[in-house]
C-alpha atoms as a PDB file:
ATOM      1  CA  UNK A   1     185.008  63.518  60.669  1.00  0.00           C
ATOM      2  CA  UNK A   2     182.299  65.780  62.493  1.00  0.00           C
ATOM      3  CA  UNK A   3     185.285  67.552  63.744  1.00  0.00           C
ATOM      4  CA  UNK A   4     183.426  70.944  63.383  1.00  0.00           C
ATOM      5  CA  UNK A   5     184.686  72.767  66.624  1.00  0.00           C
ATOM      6  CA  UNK A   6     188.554  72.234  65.306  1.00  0.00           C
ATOM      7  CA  UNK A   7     187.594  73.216  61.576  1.00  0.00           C
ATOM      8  CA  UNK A   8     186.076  76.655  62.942  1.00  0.00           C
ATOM      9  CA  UNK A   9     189.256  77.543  65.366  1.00  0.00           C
ATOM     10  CA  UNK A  10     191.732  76.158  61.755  1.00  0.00           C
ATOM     11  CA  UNK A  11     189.597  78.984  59.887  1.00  0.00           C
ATOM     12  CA  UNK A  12     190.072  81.499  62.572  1.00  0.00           C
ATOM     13  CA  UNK A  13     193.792  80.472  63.090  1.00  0.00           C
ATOM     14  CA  UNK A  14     194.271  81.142  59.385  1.00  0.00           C
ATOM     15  CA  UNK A  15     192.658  84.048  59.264  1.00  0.00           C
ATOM     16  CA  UNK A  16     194.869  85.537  62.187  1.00  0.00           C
ATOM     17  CA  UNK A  17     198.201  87.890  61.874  1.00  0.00           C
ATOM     18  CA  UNK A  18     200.008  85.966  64.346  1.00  0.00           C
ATOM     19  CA  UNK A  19     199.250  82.836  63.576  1.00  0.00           C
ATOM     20  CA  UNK A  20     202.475  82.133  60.938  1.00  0.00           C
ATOM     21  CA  UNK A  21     204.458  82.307  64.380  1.00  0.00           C
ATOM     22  CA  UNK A  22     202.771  79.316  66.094  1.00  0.00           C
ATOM     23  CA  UNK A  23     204.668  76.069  66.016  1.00  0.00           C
ATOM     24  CA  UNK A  24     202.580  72.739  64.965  1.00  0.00           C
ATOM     25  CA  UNK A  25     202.191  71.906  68.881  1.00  0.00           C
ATOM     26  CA  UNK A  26     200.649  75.128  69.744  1.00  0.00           C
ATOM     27  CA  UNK A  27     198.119  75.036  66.460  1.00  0.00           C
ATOM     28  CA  UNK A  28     197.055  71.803  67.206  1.00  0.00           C
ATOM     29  CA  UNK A  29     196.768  72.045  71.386  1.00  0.00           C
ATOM     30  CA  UNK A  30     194.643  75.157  70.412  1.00  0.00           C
ATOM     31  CA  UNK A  31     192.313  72.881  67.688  1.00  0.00           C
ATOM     32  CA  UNK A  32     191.964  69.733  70.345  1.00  0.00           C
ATOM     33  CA  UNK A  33     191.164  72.915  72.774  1.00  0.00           C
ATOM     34  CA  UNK A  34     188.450  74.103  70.714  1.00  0.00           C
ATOM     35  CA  UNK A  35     187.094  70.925  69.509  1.00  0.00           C
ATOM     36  CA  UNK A  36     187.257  69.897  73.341  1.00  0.00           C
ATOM     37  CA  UNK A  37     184.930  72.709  74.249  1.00  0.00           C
ATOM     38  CA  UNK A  38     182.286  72.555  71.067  1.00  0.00           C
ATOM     39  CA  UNK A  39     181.727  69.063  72.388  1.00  0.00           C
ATOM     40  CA  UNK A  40     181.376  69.959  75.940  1.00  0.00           C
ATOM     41  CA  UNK A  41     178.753  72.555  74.714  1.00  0.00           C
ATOM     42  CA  UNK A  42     177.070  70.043  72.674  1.00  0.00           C
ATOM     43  CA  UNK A  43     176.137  67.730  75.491  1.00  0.00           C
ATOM     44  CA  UNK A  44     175.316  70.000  77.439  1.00  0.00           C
ATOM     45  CA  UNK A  45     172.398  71.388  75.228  1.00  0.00           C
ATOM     46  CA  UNK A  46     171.358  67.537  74.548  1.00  0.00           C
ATOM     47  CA  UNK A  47     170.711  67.831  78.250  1.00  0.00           C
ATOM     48  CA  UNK A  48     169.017  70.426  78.537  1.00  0.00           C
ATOM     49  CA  UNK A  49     166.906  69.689  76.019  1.00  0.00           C
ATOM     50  CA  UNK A  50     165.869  66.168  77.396  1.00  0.00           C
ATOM     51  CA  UNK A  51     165.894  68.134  80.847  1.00  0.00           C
ATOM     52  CA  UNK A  52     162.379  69.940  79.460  1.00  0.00           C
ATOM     53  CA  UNK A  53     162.822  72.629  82.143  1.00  0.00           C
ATOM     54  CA  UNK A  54     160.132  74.754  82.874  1.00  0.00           C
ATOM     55  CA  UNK A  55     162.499  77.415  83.059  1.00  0.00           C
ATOM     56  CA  UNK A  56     165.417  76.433  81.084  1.00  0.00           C
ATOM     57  CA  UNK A  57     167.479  80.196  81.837  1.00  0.00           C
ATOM     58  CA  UNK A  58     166.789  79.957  85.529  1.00  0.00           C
ATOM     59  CA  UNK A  59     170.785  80.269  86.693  1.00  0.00           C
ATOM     60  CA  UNK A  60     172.245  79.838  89.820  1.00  0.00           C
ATOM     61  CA  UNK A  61     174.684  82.846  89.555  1.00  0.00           C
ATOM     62  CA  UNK A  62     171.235  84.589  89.422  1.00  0.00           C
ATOM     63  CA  UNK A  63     169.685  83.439  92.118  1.00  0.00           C
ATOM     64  CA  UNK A  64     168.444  86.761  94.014  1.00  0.00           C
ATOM     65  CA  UNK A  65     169.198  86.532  97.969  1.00  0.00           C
ATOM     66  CA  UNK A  66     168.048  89.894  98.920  1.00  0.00           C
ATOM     67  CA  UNK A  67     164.408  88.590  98.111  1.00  0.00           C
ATOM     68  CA  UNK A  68     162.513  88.443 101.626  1.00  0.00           C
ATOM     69  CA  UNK A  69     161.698  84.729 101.129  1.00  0.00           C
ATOM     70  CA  UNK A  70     163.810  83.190 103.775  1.00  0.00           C
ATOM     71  CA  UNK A  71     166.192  81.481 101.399  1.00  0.00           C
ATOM     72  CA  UNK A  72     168.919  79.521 102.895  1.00  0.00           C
ATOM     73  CA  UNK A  73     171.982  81.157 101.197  1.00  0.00           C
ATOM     74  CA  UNK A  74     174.670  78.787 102.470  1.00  0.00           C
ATOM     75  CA  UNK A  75     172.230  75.716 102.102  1.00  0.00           C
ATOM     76  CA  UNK A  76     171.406  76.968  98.681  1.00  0.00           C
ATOM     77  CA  UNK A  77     175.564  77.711  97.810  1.00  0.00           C
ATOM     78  CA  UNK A  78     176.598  73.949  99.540  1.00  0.00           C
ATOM     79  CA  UNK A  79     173.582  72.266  96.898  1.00  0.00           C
ATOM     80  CA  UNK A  80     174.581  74.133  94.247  1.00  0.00           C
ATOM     81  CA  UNK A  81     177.817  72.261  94.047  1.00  0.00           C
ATOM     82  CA  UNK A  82     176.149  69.012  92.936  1.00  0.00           C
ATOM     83  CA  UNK A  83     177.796  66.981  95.885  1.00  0.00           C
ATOM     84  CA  UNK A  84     174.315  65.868  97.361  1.00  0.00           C
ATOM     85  CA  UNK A  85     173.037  64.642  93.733  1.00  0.00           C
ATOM     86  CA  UNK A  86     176.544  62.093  93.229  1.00  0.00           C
ATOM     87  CA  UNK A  87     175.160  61.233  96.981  1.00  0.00           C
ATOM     88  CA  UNK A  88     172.010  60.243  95.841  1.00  0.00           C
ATOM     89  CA  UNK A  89     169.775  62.342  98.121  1.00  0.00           C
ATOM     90  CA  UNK A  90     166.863  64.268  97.394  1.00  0.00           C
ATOM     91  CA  UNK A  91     165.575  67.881  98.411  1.00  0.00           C
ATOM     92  CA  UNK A  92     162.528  69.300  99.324  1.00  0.00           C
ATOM     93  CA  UNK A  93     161.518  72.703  98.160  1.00  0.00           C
ATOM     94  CA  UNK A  94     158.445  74.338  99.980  1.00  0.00           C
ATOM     95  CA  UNK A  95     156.735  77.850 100.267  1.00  0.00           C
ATOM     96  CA  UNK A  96     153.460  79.405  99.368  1.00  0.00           C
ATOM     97  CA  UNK A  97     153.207  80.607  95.986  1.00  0.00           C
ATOM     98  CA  UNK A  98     155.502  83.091  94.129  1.00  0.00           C
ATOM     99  CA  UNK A  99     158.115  82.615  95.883  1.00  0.00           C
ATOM    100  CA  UNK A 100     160.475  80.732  93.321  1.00  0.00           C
ATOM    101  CA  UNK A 101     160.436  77.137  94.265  1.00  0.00           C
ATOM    102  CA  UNK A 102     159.926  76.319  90.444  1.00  0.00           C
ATOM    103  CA  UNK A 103     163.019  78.721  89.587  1.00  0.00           C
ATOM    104  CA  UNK A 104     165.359  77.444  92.220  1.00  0.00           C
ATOM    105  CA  UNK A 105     164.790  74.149  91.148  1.00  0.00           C
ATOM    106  CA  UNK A 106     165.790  74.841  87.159  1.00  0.00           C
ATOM    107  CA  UNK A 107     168.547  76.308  88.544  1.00  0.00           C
ATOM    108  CA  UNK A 108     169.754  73.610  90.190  1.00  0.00           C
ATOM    109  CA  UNK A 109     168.633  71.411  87.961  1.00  0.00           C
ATOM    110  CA  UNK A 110     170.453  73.810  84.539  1.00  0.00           C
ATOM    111  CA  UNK A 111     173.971  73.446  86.868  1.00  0.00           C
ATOM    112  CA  UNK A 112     173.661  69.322  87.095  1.00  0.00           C
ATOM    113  CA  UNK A 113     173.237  69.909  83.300  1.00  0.00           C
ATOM    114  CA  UNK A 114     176.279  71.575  83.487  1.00  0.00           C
ATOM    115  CA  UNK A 115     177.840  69.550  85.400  1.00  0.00           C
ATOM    116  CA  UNK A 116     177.502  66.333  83.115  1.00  0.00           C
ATOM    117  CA  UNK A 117     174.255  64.321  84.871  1.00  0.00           C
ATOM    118  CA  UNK A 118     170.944  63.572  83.106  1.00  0.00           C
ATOM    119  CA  UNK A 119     167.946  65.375  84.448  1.00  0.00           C
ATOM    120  CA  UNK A 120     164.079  65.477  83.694  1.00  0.00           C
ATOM    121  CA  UNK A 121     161.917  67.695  84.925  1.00  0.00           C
ATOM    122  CA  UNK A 122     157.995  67.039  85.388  1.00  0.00           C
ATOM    123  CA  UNK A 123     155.040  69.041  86.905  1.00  0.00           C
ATOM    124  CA  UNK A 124     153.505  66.558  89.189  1.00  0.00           C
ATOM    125  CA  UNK A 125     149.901  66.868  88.563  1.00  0.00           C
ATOM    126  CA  UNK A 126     150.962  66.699  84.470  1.00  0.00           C
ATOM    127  CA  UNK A 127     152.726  63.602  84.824  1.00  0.00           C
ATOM    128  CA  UNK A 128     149.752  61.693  86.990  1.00  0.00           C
ATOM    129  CA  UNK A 129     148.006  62.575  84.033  1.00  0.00           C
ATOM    130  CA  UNK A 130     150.858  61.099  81.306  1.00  0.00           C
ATOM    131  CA  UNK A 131     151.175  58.068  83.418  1.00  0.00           C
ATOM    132  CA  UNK A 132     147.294  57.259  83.317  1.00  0.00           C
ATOM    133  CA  UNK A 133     147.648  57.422  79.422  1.00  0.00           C
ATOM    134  CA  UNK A 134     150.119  54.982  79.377  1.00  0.00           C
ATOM    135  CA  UNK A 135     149.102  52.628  81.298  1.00  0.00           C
ATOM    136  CA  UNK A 136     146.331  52.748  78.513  1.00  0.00           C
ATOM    137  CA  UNK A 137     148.384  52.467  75.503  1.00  0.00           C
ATOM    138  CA  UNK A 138     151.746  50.278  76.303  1.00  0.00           C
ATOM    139  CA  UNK A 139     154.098  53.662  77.223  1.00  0.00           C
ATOM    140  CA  UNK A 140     154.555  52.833  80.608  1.00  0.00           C
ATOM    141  CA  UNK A 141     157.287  50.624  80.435  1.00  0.00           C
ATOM    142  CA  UNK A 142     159.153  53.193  78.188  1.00  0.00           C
ATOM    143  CA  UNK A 143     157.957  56.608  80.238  1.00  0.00           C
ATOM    144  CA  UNK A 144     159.255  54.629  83.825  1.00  0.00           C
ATOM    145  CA  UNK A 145     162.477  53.758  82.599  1.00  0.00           C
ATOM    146  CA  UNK A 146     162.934  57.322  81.810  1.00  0.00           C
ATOM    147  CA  UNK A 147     161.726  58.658  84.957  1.00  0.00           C
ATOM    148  CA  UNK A 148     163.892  56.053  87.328  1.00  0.00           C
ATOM    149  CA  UNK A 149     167.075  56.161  85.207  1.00  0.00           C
ATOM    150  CA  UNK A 150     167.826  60.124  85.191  1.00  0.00           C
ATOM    151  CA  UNK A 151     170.433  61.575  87.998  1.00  0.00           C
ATOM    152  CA  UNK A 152     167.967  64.434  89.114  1.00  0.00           C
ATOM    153  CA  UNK A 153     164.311  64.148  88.828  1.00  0.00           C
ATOM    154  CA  UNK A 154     162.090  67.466  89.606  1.00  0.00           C
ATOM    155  CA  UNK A 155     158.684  66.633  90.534  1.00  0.00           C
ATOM    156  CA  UNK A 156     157.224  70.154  90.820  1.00  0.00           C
ATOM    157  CA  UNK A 157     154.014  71.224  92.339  1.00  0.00           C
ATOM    158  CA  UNK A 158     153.028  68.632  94.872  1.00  0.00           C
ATOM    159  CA  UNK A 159     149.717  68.688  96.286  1.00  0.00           C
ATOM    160  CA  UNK A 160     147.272  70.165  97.501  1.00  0.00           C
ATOM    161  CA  UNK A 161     144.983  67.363  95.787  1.00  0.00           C
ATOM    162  CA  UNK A 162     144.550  63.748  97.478  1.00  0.00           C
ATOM    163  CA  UNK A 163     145.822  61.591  95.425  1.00  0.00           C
ATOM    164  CA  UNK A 164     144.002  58.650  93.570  1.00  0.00           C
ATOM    165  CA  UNK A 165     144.972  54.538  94.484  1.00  0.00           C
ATOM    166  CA  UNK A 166     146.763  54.383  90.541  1.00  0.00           C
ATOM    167  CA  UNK A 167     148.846  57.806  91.756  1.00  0.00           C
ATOM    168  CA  UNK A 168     149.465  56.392  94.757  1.00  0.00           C
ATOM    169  CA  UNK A 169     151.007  53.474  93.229  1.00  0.00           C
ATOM    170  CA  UNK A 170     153.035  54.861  90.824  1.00  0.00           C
ATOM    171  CA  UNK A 171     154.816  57.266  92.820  1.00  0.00           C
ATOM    172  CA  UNK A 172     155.906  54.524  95.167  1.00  0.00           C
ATOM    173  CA  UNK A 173     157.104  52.722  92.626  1.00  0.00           C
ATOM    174  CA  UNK A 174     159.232  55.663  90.968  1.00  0.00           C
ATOM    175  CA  UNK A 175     160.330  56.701  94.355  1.00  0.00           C
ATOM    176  CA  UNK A 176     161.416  52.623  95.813  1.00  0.00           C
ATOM    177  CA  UNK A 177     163.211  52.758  92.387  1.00  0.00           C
ATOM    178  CA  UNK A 178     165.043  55.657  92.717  1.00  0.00           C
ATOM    179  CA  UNK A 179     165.728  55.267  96.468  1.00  0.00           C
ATOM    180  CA  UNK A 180     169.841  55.187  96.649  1.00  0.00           C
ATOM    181  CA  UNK A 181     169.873  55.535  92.750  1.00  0.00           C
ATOM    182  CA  UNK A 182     169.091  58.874  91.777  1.00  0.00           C
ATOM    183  CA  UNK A 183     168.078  62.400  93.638  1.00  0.00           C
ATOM    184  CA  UNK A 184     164.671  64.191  93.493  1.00  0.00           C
ATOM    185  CA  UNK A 185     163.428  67.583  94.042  1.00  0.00           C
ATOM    186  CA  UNK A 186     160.227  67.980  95.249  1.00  0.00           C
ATOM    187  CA  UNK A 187     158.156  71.514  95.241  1.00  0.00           C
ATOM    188  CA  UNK A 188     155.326  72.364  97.045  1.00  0.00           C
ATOM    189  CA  UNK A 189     153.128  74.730  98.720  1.00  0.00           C
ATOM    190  CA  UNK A 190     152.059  72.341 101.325  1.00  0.00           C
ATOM    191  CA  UNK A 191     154.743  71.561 104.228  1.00  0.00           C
ATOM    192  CA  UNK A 192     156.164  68.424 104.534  1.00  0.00           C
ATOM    193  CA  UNK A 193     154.144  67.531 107.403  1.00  0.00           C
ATOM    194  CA  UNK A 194     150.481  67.900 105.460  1.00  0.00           C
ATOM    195  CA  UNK A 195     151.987  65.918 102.564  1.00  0.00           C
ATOM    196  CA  UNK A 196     150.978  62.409 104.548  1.00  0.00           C
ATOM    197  CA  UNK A 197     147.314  63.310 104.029  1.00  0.00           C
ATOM    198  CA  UNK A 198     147.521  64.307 100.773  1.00  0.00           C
ATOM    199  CA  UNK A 199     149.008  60.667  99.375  1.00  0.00           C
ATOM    200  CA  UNK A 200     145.791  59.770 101.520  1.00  0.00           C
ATOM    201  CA  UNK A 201     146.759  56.210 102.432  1.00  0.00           C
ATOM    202  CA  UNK A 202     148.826  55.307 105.546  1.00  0.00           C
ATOM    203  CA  UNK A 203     150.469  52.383 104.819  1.00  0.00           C
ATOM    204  CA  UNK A 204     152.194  54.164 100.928  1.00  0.00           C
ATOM    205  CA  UNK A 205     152.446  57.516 102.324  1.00  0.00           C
ATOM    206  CA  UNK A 206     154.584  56.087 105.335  1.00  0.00           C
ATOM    207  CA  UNK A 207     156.219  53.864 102.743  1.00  0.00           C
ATOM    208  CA  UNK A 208     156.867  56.853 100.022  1.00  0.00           C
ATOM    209  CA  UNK A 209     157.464  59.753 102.299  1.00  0.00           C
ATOM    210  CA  UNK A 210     160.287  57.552 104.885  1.00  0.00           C
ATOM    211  CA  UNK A 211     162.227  57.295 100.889  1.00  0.00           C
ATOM    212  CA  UNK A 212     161.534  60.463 100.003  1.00  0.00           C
ATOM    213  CA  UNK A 213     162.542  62.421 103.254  1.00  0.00           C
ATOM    214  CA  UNK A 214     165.002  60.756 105.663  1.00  0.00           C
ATOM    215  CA  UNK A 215     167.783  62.054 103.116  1.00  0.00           C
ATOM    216  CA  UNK A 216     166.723  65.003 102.171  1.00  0.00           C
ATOM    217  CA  UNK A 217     167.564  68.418 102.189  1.00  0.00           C
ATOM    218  CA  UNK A 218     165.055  71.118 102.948  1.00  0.00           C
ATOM    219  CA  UNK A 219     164.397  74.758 102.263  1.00  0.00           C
ATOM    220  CA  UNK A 220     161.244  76.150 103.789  1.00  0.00           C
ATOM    221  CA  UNK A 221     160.489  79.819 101.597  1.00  0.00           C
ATOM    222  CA  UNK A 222     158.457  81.765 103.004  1.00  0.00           C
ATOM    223  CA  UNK A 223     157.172  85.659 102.304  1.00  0.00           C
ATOM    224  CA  UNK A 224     155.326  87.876  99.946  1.00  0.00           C
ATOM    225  CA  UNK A 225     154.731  86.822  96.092  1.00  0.00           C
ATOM    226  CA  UNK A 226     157.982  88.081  93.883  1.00  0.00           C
ATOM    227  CA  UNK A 227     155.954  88.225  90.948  1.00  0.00           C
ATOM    228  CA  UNK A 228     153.997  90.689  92.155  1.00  0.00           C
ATOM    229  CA  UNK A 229     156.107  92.603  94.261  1.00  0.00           C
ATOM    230  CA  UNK A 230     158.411  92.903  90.605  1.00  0.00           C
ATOM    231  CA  UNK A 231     155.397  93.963  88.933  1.00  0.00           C
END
C-alpha cells in the first residue's frame, strides 16, 4: 500500500515499553501522524529536486543580517512568508557581486518549496543558451511550458550582455505568460534602471520590463564581497 511512513512508526510503536498502554485511537492517530509527515517530506524533496537550485541548503533561518550589504531585514522577513508569490508578483534582487543575491534567492525559493508551490530555478545567460537549442531540435514547446507553468521562477544573473533579437523574444514571451500567473525573481548586478539598454530594443524592453517591474518588490545590496571578507 506504499504506506511506508505508518509501517516505520508500527515498528517503532512495537518496539516501545509503553506502547501496550495505548488504546487503538491513539496507535492509529500516531500512524496517520507519521504517515502524514513522510508524505509531506516526500513532496517536498520532489520539489526541490525539480527546483535545480543552485544552492539547494541556502535557508532562510540562515540568512545573515549583520552582513554590511544593506539587506532589507523587514522586507526580507514580510517575503519570506510566501504572501507576495500566492499574489503573483515578482522581485528584483540587485547588488554588485558577492553579495548573496544568488543565496537569498534559494532561500526564498527552498521556503516556497516548503511551503507546497513548484519552483525552477535558471541562470539567465544558461537558459538563452538551452532555449537556442531547442528551438533547433523540437524542445521548445516542452522547455516553455515548464518555465511559464511553475509558481516561482528565478532567473539569476541578468545582464551585463545586450541581448540578441531570439533572447529578446523569448523572454517577452515567458514574461507576457507569466504576467498575473506566476512570480519571478530576478538577480543582477546591473540596477534596474541600466537593464532597458541591456534588452537593447525599445519597443520589448518597455514591453518586458513594465511586466516585470510595476509589481515588484526590490532589494538593492550593496557593500564589500562576503566571500572574500569570510575568507
Amino acid at each position: 500500500l506504499k504506506l511506508d511512513g505508518m509501517a516505520d512508526a508500527f515498528a517503532e510503536l512495537q518496539a516501545q515499553d509503553g506502547a501496550a498502554d495505548l488504546g487503538h485511537a491513539e496507535w492509529l492517530g500516531l500512524l496517520i501522524d507519521r504517515e502524514d509527515a513522510n508524505r509531506s517530506t516526500k513532496r517536498f524533496q520532489s520539489r526541490m529536486r525539480a527546483a535545480r537550485l543552485r544552492n539547494g541548503g541556502a535557508a532562510i533561518e540562515d540568512v545573515d543580517y549583520r552582513a554590511p550589504r544593506q539587506l532589507d531585514r523587514d522586507l526580507f522577513r514580510r517575503l519570506a512568508d510566501g504572501t507576495w508569490i500566492e499574489k503573483r508578483q515578482n522581485l528584483l534582487i540587485t547588488g554588485p557581486c558577492g553579495v548573496g543575491k544568488t543565496w537569498l534567492a534559494c532561500a526564498l525559493g527552498q521556503k516556497a518549496c516548503r511551503d507546497g508551490q513548484t519552483v525552477l530555478y535558471h541562470r539567465l545567460p544558461r537558459l538563452f543558451a538551452e532555449l537556442e537549442l531547442a528551438h533547433g531540435d523540437g524542445r521548445f514547446p516542452r522547455l516553455f511550458r515548464q518555465l511559464v507553468r511553475t509558481d516561482l521562477l528565478i532567473l539569476d544573473d541578468w545582464g551585463p550582455d545586450r541581448l540578441a533579437a531570439q533572447q529578446r523574444r523569448d523572454l517577452m514571451e515567458i514574461v507576457e505568460d507569466r504576467h498575473g500567473a506566476g512570480s519571478i525573481i530576478v538577480t543582477s548586478q546591473l540596477p534596474v534602471d541600466a537593464w532597458h539598454a541591456v534588452i537593447d530594443e525599445p519597443t520589448l524592453a518597455d514591453a518586458i520590463l513594465d511586466r516585470l517591474v510595476h509589481n515588484a518588490h526590490r532589494l538593492a545590496l550593496d557593500g564589500p564581497s562576503m566571500r572574500k571578507t569570510r575568507a
